[in-house]
N, C-alpha and C. Protein backbone atom coordinates (compact mmCIF):
# COMPACT_ATOMS: atom_id res chain seq x y z
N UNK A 1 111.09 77.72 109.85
CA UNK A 1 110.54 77.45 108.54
C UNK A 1 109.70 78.65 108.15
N UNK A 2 109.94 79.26 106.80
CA UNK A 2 109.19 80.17 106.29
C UNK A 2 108.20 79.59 105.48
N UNK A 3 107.23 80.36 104.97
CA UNK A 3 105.96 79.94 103.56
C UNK A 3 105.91 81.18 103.29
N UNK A 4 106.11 81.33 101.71
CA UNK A 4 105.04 82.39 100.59
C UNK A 4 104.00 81.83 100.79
N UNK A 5 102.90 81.81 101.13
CA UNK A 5 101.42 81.53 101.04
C UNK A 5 101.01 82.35 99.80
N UNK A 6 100.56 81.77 98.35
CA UNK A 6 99.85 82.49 97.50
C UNK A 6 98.63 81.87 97.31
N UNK A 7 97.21 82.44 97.18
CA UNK A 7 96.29 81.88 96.94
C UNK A 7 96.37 82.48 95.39
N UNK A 8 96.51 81.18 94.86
CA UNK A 8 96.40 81.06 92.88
C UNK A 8 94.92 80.25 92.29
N UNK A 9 94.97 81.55 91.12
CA UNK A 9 93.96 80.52 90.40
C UNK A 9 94.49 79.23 89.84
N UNK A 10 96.05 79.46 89.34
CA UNK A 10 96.56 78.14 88.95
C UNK A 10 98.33 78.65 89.08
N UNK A 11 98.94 77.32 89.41
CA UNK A 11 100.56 77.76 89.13
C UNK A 11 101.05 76.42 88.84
N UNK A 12 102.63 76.62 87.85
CA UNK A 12 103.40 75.66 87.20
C UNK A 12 104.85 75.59 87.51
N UNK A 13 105.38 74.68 87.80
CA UNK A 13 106.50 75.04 88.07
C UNK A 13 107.88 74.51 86.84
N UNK A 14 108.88 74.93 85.94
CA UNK A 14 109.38 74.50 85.63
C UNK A 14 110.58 74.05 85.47
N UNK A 15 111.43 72.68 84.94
CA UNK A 15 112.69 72.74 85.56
C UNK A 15 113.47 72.44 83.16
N UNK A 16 114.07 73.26 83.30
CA UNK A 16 114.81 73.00 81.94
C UNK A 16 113.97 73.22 80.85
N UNK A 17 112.79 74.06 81.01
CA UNK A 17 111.66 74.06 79.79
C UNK A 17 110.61 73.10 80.22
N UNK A 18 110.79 72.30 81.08
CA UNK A 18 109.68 70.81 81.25
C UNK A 18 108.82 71.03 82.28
N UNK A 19 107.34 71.50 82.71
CA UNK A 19 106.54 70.95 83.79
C UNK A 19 107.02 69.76 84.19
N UNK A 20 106.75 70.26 86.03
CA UNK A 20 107.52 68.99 86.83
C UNK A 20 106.37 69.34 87.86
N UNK A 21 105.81 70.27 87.87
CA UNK A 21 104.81 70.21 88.86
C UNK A 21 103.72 71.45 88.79
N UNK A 22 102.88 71.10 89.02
CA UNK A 22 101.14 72.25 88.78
C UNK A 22 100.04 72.15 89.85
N UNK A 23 99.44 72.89 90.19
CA UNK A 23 98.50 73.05 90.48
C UNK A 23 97.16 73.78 89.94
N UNK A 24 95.76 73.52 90.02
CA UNK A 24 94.93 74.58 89.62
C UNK A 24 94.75 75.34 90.66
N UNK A 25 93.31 75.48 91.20
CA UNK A 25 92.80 76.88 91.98
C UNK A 25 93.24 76.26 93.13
N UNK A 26 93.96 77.05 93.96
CA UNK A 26 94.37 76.49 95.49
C UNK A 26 95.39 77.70 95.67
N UNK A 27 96.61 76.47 96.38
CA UNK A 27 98.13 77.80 96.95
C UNK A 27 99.18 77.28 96.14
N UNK A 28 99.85 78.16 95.83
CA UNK A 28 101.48 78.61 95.71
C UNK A 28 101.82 78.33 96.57
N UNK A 29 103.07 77.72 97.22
CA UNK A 29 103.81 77.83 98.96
C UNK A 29 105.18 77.69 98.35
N UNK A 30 105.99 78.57 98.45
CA UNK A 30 107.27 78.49 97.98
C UNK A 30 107.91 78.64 99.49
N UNK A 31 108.92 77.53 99.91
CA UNK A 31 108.89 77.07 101.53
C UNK A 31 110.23 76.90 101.79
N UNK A 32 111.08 78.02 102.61
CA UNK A 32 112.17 78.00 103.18
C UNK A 32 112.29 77.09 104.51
N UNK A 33 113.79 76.28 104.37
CA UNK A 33 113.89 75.43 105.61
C UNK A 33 114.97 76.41 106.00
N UNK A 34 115.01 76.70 107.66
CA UNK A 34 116.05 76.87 108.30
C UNK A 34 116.73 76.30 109.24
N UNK A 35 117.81 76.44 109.52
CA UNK A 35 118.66 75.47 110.14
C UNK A 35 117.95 75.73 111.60
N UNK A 36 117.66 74.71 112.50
CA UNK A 36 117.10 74.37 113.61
C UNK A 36 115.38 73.64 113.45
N UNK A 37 114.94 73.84 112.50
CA UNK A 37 113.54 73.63 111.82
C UNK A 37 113.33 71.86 112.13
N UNK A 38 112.14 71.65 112.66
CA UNK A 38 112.42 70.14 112.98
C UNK A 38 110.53 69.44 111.76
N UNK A 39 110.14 68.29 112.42
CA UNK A 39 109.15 67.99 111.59
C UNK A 39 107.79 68.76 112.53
N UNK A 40 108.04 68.68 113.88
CA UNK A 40 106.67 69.72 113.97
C UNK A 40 106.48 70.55 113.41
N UNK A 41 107.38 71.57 112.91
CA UNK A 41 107.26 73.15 112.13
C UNK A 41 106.39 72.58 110.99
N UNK A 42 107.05 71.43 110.52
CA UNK A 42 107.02 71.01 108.95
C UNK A 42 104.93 70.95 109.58
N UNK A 43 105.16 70.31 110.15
CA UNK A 43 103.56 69.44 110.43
C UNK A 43 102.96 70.84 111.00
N UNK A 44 103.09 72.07 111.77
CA UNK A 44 102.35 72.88 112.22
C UNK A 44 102.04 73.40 110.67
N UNK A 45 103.16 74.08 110.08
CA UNK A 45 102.71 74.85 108.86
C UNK A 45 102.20 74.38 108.01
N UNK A 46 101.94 72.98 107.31
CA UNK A 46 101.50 72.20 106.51
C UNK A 46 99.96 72.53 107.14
N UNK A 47 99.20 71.92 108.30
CA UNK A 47 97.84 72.29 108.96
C UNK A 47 97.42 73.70 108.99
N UNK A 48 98.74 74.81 108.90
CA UNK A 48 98.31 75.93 108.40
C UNK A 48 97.39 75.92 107.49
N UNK A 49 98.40 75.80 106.45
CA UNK A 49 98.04 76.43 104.98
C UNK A 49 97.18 75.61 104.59
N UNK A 50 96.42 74.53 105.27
CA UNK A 50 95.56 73.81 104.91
C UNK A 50 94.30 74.23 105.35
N UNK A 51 94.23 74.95 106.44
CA UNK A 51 93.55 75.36 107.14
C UNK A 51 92.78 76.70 107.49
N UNK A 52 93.77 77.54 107.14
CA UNK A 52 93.93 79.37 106.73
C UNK A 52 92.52 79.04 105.82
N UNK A 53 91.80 80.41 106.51
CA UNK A 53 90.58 80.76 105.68
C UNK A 53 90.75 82.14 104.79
N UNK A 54 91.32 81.53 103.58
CA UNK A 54 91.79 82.71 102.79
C UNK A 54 90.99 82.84 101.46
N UNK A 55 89.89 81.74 101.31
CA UNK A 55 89.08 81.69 100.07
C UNK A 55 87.62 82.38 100.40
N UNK A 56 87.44 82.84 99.06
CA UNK A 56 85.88 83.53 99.73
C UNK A 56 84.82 82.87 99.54
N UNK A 57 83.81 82.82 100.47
CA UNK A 57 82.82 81.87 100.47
C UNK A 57 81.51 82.67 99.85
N UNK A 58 80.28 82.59 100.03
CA UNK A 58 79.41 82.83 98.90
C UNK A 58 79.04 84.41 99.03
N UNK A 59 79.17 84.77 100.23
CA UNK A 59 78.85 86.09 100.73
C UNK A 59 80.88 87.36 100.03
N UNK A 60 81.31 86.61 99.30
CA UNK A 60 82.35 86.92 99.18
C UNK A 60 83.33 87.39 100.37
N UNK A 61 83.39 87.07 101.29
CA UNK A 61 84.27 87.05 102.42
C UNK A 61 85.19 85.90 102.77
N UNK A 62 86.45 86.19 103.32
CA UNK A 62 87.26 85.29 103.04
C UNK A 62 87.58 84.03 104.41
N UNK A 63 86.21 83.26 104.47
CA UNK A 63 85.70 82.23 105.30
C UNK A 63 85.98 80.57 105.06
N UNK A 64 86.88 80.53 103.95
CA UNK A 64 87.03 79.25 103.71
C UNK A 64 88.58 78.73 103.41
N UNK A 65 88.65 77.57 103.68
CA UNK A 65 90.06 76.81 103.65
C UNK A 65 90.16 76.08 102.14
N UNK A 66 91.45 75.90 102.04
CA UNK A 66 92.00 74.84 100.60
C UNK A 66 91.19 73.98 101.12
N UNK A 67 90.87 73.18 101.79
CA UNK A 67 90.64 71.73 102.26
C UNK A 67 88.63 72.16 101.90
N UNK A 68 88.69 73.18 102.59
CA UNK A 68 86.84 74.04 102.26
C UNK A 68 86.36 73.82 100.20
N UNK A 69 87.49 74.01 99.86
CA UNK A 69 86.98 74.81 99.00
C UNK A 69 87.32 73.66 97.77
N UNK A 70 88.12 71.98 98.42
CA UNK A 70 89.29 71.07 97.20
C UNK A 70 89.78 71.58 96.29
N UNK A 71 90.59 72.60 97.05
CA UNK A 71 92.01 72.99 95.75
C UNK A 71 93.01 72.01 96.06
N UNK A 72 94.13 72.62 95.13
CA UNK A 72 94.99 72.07 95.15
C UNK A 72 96.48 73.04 95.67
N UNK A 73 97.33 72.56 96.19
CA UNK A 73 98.47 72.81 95.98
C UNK A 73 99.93 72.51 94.97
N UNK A 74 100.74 73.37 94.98
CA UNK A 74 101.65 73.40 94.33
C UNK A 74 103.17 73.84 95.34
N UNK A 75 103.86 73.17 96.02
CA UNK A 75 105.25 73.25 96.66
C UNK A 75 106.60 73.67 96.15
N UNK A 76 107.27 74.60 96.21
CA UNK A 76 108.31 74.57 95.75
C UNK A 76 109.45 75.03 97.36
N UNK A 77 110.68 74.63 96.76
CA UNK A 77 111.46 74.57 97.85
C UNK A 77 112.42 75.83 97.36
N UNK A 78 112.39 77.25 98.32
CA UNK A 78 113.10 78.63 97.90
C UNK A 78 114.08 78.17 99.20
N UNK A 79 115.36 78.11 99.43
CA UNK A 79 116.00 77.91 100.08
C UNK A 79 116.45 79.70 100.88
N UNK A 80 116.73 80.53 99.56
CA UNK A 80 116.44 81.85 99.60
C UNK A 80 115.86 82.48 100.75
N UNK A 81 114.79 82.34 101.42
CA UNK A 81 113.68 82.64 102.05
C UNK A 81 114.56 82.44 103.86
N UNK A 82 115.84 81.84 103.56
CA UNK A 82 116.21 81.48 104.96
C UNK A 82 117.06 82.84 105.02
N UNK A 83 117.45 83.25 103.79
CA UNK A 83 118.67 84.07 103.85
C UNK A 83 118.58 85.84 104.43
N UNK A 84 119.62 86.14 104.43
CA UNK A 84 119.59 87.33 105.37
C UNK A 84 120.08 88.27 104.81
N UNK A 85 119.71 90.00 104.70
CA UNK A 85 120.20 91.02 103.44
C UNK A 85 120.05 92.30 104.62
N UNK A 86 120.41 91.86 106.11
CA UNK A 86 120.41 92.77 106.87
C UNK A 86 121.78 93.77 107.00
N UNK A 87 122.94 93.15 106.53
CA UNK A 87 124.20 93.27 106.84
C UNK A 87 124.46 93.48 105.60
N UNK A 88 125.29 94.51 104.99
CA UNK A 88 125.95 94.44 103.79
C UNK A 88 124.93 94.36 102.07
N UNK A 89 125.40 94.29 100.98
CA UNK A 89 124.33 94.08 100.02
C UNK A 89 124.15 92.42 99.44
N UNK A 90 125.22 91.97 99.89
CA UNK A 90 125.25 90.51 99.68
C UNK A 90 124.46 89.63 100.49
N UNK A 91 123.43 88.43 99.94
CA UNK A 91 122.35 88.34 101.25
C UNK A 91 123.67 86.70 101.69
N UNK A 92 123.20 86.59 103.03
CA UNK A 92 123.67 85.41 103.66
C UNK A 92 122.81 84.81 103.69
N UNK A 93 123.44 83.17 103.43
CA UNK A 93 122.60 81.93 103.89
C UNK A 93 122.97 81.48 104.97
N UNK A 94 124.04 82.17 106.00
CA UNK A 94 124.38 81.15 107.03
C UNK A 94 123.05 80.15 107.62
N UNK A 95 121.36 81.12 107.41
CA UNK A 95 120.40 80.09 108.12
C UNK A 95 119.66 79.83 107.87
N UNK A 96 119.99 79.09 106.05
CA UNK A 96 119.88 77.78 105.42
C UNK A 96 119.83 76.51 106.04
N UNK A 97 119.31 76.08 106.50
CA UNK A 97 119.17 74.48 107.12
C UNK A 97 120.11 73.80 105.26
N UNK A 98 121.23 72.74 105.90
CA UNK A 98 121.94 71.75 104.62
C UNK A 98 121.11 71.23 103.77
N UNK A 99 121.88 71.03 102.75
CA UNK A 99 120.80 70.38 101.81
C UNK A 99 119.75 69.23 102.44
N UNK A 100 120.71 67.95 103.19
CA UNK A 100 119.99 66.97 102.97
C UNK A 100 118.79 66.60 104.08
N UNK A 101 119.33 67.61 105.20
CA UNK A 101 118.10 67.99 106.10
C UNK A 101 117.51 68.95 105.86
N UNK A 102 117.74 69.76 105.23
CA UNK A 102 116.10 70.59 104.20
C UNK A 102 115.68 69.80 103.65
N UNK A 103 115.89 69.00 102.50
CA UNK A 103 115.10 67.99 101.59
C UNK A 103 114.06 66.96 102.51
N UNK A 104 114.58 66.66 103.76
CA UNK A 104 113.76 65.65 103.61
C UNK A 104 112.85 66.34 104.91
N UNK A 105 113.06 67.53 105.29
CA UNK A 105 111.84 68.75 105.97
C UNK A 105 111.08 69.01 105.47
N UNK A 106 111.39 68.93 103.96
CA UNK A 106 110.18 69.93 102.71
C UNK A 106 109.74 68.73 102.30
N UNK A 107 109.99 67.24 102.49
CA UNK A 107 109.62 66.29 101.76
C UNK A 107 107.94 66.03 103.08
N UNK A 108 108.69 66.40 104.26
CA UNK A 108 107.89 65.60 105.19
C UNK A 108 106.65 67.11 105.17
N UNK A 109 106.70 68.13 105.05
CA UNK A 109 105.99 69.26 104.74
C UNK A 109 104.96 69.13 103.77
N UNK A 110 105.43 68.42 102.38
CA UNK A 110 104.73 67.85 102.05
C UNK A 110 104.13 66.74 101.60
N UNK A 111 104.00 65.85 102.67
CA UNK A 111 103.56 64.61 103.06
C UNK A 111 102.40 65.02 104.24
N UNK A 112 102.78 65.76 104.83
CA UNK A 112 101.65 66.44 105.97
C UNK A 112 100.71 67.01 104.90
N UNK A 113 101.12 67.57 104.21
CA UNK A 113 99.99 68.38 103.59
C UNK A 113 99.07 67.40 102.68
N UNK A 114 99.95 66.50 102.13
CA UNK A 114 98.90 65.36 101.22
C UNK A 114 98.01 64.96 102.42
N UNK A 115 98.53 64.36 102.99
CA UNK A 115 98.37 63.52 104.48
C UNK A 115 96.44 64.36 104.95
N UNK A 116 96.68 65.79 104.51
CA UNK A 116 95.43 66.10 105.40
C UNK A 116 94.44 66.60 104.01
N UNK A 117 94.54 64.85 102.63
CA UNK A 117 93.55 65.27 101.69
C UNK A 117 93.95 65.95 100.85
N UNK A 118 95.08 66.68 100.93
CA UNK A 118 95.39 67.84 99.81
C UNK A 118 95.83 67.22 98.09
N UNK A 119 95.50 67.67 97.22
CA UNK A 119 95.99 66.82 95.70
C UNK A 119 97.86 68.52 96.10
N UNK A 120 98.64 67.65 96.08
CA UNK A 120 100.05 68.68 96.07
C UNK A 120 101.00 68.00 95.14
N UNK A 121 101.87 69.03 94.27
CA UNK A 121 102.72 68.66 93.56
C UNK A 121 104.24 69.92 93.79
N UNK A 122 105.36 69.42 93.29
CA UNK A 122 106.20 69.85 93.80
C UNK A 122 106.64 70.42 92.68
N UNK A 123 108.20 71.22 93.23
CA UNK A 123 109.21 71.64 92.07
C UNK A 123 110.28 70.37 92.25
N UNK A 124 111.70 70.58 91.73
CA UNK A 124 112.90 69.71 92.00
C UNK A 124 113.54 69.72 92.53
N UNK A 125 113.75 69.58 93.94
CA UNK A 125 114.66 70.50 94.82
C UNK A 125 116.19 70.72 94.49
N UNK A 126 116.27 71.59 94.74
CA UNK A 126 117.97 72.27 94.67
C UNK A 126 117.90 72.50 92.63
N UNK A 127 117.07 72.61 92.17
CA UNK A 127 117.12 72.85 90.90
C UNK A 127 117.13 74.49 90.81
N UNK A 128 117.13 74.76 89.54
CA UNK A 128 116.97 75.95 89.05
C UNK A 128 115.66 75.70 87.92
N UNK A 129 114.86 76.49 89.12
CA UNK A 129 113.55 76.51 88.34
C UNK A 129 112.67 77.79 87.91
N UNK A 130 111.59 77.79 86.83
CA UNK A 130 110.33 78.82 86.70
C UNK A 130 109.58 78.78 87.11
N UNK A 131 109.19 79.51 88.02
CA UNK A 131 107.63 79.47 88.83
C UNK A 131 107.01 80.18 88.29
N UNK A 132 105.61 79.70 87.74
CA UNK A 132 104.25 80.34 86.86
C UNK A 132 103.25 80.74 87.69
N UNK A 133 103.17 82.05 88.23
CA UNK A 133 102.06 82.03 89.35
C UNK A 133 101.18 83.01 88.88
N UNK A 134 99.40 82.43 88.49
CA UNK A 134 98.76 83.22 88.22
C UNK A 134 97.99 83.69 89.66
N UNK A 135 98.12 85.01 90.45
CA UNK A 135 97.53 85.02 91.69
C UNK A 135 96.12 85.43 91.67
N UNK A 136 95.03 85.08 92.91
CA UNK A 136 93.98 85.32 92.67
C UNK A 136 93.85 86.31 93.74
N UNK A 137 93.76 87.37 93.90
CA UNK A 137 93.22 88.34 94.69
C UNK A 137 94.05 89.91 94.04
N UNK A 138 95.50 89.59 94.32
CA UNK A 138 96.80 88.51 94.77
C UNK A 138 96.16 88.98 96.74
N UNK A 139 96.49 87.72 96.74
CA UNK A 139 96.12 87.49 98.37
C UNK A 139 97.78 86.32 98.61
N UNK A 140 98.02 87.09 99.48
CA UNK A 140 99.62 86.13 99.59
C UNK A 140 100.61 86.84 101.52
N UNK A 141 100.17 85.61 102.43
CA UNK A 141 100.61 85.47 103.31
C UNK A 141 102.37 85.23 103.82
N UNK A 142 102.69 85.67 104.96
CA UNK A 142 104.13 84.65 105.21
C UNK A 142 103.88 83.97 106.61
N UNK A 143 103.99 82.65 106.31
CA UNK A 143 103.95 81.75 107.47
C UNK A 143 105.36 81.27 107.99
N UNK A 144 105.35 81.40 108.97
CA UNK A 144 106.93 81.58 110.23
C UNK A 144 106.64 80.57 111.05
N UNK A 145 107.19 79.48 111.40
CA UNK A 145 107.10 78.92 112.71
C UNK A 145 107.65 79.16 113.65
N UNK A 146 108.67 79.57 113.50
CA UNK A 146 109.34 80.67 114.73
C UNK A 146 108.23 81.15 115.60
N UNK A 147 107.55 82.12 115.16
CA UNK A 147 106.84 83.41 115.35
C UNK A 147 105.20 82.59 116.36
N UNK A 148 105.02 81.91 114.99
CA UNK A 148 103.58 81.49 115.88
C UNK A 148 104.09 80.36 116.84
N UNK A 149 105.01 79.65 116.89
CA UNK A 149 105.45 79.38 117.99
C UNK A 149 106.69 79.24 118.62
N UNK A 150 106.84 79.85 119.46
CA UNK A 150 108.29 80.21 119.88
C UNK A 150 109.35 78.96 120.43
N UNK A 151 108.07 78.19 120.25
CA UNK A 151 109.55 76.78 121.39
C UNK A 151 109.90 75.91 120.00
N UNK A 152 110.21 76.59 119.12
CA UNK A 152 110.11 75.92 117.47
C UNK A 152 109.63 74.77 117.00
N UNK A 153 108.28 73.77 117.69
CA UNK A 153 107.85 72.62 117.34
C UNK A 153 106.36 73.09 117.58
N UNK A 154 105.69 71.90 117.24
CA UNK A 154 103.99 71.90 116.59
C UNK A 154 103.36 72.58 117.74
């Protein structure tokens, strides 16, 4: 599982001209599932980005969490983010996790993240959407569960 981590003053997401989902001051997380990705990833990275001290606290240093600071989040599901542009100019999805076990990875991703207090709203999955991201620093992370843990669960 990948994350854009953006810390935003505010972002919107839209599907056909219509808000379907917003946040104010908090994160952006635009969140690739890949095929092998189970619900620990979902549940490690969700306590991430809840947790990451990426806001600045009074001394302006960056000592505080979404959960520190009651922002909000905003989720969108980039399937993109699995894909691969190592080989050739055409990128591959071979490691795309399927639709219907991505959907309900990114559903449980964010359910962890409500789950720990967070106000979160989504995009539409598998839509074709606009993402409105006003960034605040721009301060913008990538969270891997792979990476921070190698046996791919929490």
């Amino acid at each position: 599982m990948k994350i854009v981590l953006q810390r935003v003053k505010e972002a919107r997401v839209e599907v056909e001209g219509r808000t379907v989902g917003r946040s104010g001051r908090g994160l952006c997380l635009l969140v690739g599932i890949e095929k092998g990705d189970t619900e620990g990833d979902a549940e490690h990275l969700a306590l991430k980005a809840v947790e990451l001290r990426i806001f600045p606290d009074e001394a302006g240093k960056m000592n505080l969490s979404l959960a520190d600071v009651g922002g909000e989040a905003l989720a969108v599901s980039q399937f993109t983010l699995a894909g691969s542009v190592r080989k050739g100019r055409r990128p591959s999805f071979d490691g795309a996790e399927e639709p219907a076990r991505a959907e309900a990875l990114f559903s449980h991703f964010v359910d962890s993240v409500r789950g720990r207090g967070i106000r979160i709203e989504t995009g539409v999955f598998q839509a074709v959407m606009a993402v409105h991201i006003v960034n605040d620093g721009p301060v913008t992370f990538i969270l891997e569960s792979r990476r921070a843990n190698p046996s791919g669960g929490a």
